[in-house]
C-alpha atoms as a PDB file:
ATOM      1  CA  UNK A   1       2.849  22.783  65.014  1.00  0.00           C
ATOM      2  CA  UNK A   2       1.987  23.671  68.485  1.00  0.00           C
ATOM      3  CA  UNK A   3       5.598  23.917  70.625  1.00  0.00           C
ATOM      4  CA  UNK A   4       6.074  23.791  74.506  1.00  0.00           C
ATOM      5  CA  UNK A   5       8.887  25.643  75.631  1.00  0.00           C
ATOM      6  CA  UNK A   6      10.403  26.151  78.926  1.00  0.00           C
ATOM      7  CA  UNK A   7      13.716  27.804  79.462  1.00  0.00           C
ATOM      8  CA  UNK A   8      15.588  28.252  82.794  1.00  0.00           C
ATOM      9  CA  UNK A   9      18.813  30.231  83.437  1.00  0.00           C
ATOM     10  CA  UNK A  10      19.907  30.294  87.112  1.00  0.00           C
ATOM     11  CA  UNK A  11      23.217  32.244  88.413  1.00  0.00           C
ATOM     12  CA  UNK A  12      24.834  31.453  91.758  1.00  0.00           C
ATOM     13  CA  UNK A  13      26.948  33.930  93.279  1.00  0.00           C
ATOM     14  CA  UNK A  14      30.110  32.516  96.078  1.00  0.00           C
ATOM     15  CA  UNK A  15      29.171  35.618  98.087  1.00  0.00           C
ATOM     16  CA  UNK A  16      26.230  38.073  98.118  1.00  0.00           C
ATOM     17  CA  UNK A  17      25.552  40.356  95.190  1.00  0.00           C
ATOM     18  CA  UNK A  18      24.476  43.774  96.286  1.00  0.00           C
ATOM     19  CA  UNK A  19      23.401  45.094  92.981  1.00  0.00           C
ATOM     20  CA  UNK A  20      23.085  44.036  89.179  1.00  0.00           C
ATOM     21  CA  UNK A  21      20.998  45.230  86.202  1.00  0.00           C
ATOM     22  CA  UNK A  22      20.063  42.408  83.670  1.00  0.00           C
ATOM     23  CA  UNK A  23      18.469  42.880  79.913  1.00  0.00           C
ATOM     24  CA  UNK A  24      15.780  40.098  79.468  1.00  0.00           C
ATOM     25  CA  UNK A  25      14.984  39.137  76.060  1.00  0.00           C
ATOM     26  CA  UNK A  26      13.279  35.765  76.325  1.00  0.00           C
ATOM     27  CA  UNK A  27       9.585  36.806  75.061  1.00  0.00           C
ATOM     28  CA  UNK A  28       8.534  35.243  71.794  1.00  0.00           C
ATOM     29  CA  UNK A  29       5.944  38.070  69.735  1.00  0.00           C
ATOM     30  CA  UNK A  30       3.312  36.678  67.117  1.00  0.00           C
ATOM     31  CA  UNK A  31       4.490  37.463  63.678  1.00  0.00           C
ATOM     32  CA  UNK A  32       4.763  35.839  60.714  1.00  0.00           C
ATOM     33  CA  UNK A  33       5.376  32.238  61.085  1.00  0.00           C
ATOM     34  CA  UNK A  34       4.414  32.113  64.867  1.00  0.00           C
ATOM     35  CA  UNK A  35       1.375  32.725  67.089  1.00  0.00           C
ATOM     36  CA  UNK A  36       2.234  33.242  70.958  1.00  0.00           C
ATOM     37  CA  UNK A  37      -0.513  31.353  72.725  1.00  0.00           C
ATOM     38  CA  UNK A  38       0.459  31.647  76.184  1.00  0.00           C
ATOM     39  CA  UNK A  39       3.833  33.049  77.640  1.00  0.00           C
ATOM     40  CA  UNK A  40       5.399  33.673  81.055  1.00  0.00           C
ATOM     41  CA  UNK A  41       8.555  34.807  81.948  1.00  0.00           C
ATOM     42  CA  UNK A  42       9.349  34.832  86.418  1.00  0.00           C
ATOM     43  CA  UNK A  43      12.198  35.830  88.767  1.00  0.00           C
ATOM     44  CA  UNK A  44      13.283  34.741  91.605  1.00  0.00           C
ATOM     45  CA  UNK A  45      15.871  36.499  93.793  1.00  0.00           C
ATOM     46  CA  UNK A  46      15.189  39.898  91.955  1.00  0.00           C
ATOM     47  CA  UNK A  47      12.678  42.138  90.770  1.00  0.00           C
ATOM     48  CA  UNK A  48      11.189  42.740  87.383  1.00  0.00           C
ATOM     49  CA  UNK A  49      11.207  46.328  86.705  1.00  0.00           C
ATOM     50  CA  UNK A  50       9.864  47.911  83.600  1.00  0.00           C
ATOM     51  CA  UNK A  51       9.372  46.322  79.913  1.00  0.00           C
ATOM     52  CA  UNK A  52       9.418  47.697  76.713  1.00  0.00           C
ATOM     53  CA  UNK A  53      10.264  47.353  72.665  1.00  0.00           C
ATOM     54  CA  UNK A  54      13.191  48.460  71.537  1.00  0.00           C
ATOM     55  CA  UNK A  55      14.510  49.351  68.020  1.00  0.00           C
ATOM     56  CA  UNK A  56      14.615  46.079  66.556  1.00  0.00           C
ATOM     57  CA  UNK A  57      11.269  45.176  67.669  1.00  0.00           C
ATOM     58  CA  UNK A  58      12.445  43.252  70.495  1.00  0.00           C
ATOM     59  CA  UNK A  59      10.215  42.502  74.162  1.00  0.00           C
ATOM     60  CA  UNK A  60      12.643  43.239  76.773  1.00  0.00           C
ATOM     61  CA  UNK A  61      12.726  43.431  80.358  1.00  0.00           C
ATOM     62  CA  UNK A  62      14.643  45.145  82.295  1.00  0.00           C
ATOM     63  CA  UNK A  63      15.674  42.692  85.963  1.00  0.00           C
ATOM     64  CA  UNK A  64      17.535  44.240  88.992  1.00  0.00           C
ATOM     65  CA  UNK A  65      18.523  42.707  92.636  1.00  0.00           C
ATOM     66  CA  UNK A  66      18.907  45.449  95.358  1.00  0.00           C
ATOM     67  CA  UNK A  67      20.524  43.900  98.416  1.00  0.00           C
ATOM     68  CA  UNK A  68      22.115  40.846  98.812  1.00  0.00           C
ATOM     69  CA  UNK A  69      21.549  37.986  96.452  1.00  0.00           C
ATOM     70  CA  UNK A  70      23.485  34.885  96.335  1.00  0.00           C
ATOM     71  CA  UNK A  71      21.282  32.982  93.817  1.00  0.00           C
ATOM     72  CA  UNK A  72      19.169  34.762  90.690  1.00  0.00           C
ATOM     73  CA  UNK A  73      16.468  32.380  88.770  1.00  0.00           C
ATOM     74  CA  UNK A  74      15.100  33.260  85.223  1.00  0.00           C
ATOM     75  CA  UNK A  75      12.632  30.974  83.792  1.00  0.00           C
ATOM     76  CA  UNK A  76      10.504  31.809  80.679  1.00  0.00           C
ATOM     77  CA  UNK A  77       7.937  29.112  79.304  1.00  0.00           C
ATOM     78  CA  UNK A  78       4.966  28.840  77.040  1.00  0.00           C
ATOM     79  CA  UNK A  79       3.223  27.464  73.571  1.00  0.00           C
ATOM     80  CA  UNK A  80       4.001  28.924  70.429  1.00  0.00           C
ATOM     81  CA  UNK A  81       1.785  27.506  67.032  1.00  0.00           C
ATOM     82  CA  UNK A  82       4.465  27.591  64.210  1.00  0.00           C
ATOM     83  CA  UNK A  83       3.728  27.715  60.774  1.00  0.00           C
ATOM     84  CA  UNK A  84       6.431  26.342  57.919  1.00  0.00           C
ATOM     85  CA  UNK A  85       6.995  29.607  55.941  1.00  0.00           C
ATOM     86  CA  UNK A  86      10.152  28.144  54.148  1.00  0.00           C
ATOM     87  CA  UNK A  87      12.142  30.721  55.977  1.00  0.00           C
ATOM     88  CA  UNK A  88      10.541  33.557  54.606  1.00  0.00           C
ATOM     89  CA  UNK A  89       9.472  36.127  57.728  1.00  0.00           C
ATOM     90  CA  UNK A  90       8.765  38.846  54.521  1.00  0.00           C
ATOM     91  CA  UNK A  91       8.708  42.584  54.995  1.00  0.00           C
ATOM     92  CA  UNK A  92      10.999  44.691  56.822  1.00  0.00           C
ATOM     93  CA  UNK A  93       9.445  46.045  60.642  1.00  0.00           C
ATOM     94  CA  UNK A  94      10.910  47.597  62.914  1.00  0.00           C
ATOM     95  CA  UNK A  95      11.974  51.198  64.068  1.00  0.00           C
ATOM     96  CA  UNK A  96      15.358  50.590  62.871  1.00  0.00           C
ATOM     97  CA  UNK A  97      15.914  51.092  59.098  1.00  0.00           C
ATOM     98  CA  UNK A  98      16.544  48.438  57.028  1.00  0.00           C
ATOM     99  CA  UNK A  99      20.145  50.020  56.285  1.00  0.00           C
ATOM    100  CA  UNK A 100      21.052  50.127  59.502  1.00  0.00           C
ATOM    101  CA  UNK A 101      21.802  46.063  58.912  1.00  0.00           C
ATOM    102  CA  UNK A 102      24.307  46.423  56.214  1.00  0.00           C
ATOM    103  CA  UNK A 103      26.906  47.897  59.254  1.00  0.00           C
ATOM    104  CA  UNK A 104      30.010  46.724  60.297  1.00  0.00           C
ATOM    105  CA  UNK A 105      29.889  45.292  64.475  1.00  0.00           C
ATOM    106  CA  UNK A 106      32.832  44.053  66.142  1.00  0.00           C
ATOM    107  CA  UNK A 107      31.578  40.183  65.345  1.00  0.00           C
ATOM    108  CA  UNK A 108      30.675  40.374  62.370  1.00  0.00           C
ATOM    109  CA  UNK A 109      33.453  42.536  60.605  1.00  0.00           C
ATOM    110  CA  UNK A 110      33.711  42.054  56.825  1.00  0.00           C
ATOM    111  CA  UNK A 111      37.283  41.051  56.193  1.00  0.00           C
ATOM    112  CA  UNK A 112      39.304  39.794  53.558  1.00  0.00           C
ATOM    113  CA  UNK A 113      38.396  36.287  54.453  1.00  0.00           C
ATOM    114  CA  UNK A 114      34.521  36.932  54.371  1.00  0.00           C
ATOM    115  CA  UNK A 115      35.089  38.425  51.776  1.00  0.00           C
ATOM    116  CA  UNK A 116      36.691  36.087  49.716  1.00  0.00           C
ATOM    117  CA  UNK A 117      34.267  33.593  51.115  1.00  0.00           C
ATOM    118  CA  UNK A 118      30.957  35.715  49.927  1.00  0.00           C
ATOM    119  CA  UNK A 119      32.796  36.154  46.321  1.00  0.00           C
ATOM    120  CA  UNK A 120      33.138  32.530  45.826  1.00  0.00           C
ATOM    121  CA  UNK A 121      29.631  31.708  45.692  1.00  0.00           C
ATOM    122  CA  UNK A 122      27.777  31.516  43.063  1.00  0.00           C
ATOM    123  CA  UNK A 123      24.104  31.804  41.792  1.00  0.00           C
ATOM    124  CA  UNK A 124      21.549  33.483  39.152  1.00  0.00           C
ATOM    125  CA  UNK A 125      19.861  35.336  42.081  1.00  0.00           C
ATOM    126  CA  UNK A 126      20.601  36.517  45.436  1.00  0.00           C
ATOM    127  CA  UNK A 127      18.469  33.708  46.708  1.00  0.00           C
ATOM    128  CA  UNK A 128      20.518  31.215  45.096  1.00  0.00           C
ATOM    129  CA  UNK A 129      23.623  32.790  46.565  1.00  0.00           C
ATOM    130  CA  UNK A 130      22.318  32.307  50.364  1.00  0.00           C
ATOM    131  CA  UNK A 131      21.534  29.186  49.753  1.00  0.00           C
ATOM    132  CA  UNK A 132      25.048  28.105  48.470  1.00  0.00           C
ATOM    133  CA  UNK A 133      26.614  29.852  51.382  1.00  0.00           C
ATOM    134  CA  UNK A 134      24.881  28.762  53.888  1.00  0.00           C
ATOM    135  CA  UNK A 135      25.479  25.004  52.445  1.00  0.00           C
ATOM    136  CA  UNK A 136      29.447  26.142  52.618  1.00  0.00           C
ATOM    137  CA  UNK A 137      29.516  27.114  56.096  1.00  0.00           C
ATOM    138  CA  UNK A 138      27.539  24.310  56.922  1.00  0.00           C
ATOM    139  CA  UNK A 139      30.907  22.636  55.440  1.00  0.00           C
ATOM    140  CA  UNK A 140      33.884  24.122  56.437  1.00  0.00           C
ATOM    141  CA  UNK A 141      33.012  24.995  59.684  1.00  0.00           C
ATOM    142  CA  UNK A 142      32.382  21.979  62.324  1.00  0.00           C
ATOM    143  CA  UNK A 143      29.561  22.382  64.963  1.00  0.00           C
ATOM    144  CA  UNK A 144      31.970  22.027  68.015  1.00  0.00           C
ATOM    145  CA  UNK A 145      30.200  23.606  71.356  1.00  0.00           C
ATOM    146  CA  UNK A 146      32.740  24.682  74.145  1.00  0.00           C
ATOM    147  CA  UNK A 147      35.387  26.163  72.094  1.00  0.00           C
ATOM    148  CA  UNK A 148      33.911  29.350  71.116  1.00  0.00           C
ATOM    149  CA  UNK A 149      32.271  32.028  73.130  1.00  0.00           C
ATOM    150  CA  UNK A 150      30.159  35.036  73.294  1.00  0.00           C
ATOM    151  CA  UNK A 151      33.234  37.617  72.212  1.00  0.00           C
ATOM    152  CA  UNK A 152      34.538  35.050  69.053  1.00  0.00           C
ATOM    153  CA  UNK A 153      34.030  37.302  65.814  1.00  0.00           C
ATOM    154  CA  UNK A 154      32.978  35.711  63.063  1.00  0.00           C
ATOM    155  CA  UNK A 155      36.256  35.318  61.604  1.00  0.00           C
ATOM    156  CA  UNK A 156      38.146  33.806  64.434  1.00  0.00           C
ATOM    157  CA  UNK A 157      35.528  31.224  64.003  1.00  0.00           C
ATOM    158  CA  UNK A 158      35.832  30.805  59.596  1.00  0.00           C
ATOM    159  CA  UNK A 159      39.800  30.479  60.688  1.00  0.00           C
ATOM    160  CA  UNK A 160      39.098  28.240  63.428  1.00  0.00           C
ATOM    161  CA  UNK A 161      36.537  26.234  61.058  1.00  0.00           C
ATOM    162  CA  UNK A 162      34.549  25.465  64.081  1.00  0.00           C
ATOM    163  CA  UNK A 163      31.768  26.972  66.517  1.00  0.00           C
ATOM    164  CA  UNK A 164      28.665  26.646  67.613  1.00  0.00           C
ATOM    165  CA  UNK A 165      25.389  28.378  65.724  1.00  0.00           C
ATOM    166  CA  UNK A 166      25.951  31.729  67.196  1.00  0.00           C
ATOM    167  CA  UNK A 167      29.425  31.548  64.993  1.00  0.00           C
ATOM    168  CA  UNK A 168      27.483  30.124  62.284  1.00  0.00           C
ATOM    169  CA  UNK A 169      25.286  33.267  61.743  1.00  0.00           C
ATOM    170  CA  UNK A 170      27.430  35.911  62.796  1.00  0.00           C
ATOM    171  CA  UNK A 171      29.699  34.131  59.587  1.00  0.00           C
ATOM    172  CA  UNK A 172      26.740  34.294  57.503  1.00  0.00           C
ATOM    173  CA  UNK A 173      25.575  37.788  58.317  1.00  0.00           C
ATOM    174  CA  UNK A 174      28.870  39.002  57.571  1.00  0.00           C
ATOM    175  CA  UNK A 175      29.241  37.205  54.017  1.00  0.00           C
ATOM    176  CA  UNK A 176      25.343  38.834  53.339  1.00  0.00           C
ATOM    177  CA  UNK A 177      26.852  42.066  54.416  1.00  0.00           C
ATOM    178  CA  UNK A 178      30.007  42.384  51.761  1.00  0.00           C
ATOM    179  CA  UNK A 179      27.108  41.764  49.102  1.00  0.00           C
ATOM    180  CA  UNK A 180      25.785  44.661  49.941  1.00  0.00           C
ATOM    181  CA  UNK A 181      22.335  42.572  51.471  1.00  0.00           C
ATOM    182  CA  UNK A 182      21.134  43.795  54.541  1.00  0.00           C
ATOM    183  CA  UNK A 183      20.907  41.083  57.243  1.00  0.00           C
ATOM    184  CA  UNK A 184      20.842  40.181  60.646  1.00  0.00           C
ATOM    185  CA  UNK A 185      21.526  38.095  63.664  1.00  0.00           C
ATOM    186  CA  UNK A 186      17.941  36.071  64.990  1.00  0.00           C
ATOM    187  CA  UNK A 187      17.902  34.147  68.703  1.00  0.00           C
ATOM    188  CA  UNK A 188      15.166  31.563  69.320  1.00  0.00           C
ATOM    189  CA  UNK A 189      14.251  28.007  70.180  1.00  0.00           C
ATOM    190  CA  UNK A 190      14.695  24.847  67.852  1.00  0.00           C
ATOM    191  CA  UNK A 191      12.989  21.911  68.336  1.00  0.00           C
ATOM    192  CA  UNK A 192      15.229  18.910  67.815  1.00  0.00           C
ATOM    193  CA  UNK A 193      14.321  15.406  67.316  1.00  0.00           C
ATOM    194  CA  UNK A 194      14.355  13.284  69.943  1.00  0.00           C
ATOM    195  CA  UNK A 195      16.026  15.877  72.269  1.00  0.00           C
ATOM    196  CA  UNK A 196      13.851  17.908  73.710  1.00  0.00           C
ATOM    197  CA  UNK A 197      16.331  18.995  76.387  1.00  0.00           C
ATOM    198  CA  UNK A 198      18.921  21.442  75.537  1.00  0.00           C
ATOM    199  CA  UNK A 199      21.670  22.755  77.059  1.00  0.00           C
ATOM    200  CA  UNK A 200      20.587  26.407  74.535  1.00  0.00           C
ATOM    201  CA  UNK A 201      18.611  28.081  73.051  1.00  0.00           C
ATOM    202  CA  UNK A 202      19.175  29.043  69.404  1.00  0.00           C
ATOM    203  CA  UNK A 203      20.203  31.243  66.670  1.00  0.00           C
ATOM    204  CA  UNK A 204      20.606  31.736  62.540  1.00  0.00           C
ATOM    205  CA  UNK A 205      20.414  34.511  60.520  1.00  0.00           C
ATOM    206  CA  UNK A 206      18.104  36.092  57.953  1.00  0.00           C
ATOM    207  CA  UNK A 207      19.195  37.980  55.010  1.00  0.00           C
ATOM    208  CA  UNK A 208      16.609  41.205  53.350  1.00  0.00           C
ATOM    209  CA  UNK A 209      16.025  39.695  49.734  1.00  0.00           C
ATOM    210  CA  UNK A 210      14.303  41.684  47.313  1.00  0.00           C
ATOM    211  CA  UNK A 211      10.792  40.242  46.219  1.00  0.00           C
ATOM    212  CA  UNK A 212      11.212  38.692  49.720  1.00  0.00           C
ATOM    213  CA  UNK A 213      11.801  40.433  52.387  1.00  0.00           C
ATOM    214  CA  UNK A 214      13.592  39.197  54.756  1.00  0.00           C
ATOM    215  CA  UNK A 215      14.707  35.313  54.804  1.00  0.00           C
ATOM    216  CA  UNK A 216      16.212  32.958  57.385  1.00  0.00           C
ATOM    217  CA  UNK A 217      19.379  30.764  56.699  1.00  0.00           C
ATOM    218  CA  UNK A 218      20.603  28.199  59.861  1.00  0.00           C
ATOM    219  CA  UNK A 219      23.612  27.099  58.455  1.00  0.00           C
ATOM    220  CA  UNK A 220      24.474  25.742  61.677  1.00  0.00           C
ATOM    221  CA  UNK A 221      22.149  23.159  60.203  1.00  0.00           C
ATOM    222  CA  UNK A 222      22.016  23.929  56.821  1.00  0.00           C
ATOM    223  CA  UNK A 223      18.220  24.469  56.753  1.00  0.00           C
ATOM    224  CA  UNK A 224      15.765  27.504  56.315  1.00  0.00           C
ATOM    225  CA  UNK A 225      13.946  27.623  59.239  1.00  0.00           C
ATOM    226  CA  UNK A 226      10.506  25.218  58.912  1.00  0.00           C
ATOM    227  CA  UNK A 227       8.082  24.837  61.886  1.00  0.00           C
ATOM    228  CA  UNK A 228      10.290  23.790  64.276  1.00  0.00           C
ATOM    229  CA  UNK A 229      11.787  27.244  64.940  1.00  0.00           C
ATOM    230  CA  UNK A 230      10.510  29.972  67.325  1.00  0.00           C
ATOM    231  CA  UNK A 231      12.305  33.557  66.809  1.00  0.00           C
ATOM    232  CA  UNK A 232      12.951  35.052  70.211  1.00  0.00           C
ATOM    233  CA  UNK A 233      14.817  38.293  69.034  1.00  0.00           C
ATOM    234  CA  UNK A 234      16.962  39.955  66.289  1.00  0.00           C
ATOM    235  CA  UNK A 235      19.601  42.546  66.311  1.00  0.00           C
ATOM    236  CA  UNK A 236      23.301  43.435  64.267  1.00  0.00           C
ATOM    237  CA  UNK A 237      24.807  40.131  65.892  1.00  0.00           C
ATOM    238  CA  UNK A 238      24.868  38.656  69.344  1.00  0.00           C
ATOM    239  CA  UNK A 239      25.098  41.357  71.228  1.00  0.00           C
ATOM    240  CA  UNK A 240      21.496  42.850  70.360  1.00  0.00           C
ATOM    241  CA  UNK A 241      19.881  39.402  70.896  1.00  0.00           C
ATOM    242  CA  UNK A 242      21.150  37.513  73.795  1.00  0.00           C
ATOM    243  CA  UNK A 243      18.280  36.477  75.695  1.00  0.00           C
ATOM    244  CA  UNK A 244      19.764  37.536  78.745  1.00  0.00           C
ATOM    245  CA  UNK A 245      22.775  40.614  79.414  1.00  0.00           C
ATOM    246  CA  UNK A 246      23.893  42.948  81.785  1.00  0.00           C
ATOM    247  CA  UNK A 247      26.017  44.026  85.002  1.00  0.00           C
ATOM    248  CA  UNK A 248      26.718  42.543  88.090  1.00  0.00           C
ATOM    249  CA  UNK A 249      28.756  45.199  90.363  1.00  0.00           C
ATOM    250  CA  UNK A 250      31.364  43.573  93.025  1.00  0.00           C
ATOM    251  CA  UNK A 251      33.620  40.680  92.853  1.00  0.00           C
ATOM    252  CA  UNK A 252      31.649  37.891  93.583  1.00  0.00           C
ATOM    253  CA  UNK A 253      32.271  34.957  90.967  1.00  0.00           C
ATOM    254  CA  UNK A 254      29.476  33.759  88.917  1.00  0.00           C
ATOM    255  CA  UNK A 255      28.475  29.839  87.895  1.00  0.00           C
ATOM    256  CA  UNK A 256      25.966  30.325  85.015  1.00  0.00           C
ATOM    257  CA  UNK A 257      23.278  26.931  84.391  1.00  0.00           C
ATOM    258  CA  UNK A 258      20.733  27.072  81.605  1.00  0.00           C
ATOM    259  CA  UNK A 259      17.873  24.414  81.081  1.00  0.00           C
ATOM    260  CA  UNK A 260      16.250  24.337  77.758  1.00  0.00           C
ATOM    261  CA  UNK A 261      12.953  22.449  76.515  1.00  0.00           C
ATOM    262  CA  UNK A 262      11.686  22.286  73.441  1.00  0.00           C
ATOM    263  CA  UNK A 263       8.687  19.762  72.228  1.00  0.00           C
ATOM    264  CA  UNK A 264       5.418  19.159  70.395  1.00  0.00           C
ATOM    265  CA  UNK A 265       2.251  19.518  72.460  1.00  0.00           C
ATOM    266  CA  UNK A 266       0.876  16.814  70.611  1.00  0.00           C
ATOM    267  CA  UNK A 267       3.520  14.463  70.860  1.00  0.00           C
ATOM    268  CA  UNK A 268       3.816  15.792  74.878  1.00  0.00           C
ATOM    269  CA  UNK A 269       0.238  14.537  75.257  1.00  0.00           C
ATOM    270  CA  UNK A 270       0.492  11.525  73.854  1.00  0.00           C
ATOM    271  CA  UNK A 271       3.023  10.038  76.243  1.00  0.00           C
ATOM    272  CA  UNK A 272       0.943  10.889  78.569  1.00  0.00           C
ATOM    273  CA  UNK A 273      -2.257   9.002  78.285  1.00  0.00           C
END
């Protein structure tokens, strides 16, 4: 499936901004599962500096502003072919070892709660295990955007028993983790039917299965990722993945808008004729 994707994030400032420092991680890579055929990410109102890959195997760029700025557009946009893989991305690569994703972050601490969650399921294999918990968290906790944000830890949000996907997978990744299964936290695009705008992009987790590799779980929908998904970047949990973080220094205050689309070519080209 060939997907168009277009994603713009604009900040406003109520007075000028002489300096900020943002992390960029909006570029898509052609792996398993996905083939980049075009991609663009532009600013406006600052100035792209340098880009590299970090230790998770993450494109990022790094933005600054010098001066004042009242105003600071991001938009990244392109076509990604997708390929149904049932979920499975497969081997481990990256610079970062594979144990590294069995540690303990701030969101995704294994408690007594996740653990008593991870415990409960049950399965022959580890497979089987995933698949049950994902189905459970799917269950007990309610997709509520709004009421959850960027510092709620995974189990503020199994407590709350809602959240949006970020608090699905950071839940997940956690309940992985006290089986002693390496996993980790994945940001991306989703296409959903008949809503191609989005007011977000995405994000699930994947779990490192032996005889697999390493497997994705949305249990925001309850679903291993098919051909509608695009993987953005991965890290430990949130922090290592948002598409875009940083600084701003002074006191200005900041109104944040983000414009997501997500659609088939095919079906884009249809319409059209």
């Amino acid at each position: 499936m060939r997907l168009k994707i277009s994603h713009t994030t604009e900040y406003t400032y109520d007075e000028p901004v002489q300096y900020s420092l943002q992390r960029l991680r909006l570029t898509p890579l052609t792996q398993p599962g996905q083939t980049v055929i075009s991609w663009e990410t532009t600013v406006e109102g600052a100035h792209m500096e340098v880009g590299y890959d970090d230790h998770f195997g993450n494109r990022v760029n790094l933005v600054s502003v010098n001066g004042d700025q009242t105003s600071i557009r991001i938009i990244a946009s392109g076509e990604v072919e997708t390929e149904d893989k049932a979920g499975v991305f497969g081997v481990h690569q990256a610079y970062a070892p594979l144990w590294l994703y069995l540690r303990d972050t701030p969101l995704t601490k294994m408690t007594k709660p996740i653990r008593n969650l991870a415990k409960a399921m049950s399965g022959d294999t580890d497979l089987a295990k995933m698949h049950a918990l994902m189905g459970k968290i799917n269950e007990i906790v309610e997709y509520k955007p709004g009421e959850t944000g960027a510092q709620t830890t995974a189990e503020e949000a199994l407590q709350k028993k809602y959240g949006v996907c970020q608090d699905h997978a950071h839940i997940m990744i956690a309940a992985a983790r006290t089986l002693g299964l390496p996993a980790r936290y994945v940001s991306g695009y989703l296409m959903m039917e008949d809503q191609p705008e989005q007011a977000a992009s995405h994000a699930w987790a994947e779990v490192h299965l032996n005889g697999l590799g390493w497997v994705g779980f949305d249990a925001a929908n309850n679903v291993c990722p098919d051909d509608r998904y695009v993987r953005i970047a991965c890290g430990l949990d949130y922090r290592d993945a948002a598409p875009i973080s940083g600084l701003v220094h002074g006191s200005a205050t900041e109104a944040l808008k983000v414009a997501v689309t997500v659609e088939q070519q095919e079906q884009s080209q249809t319409q059209s004729q």
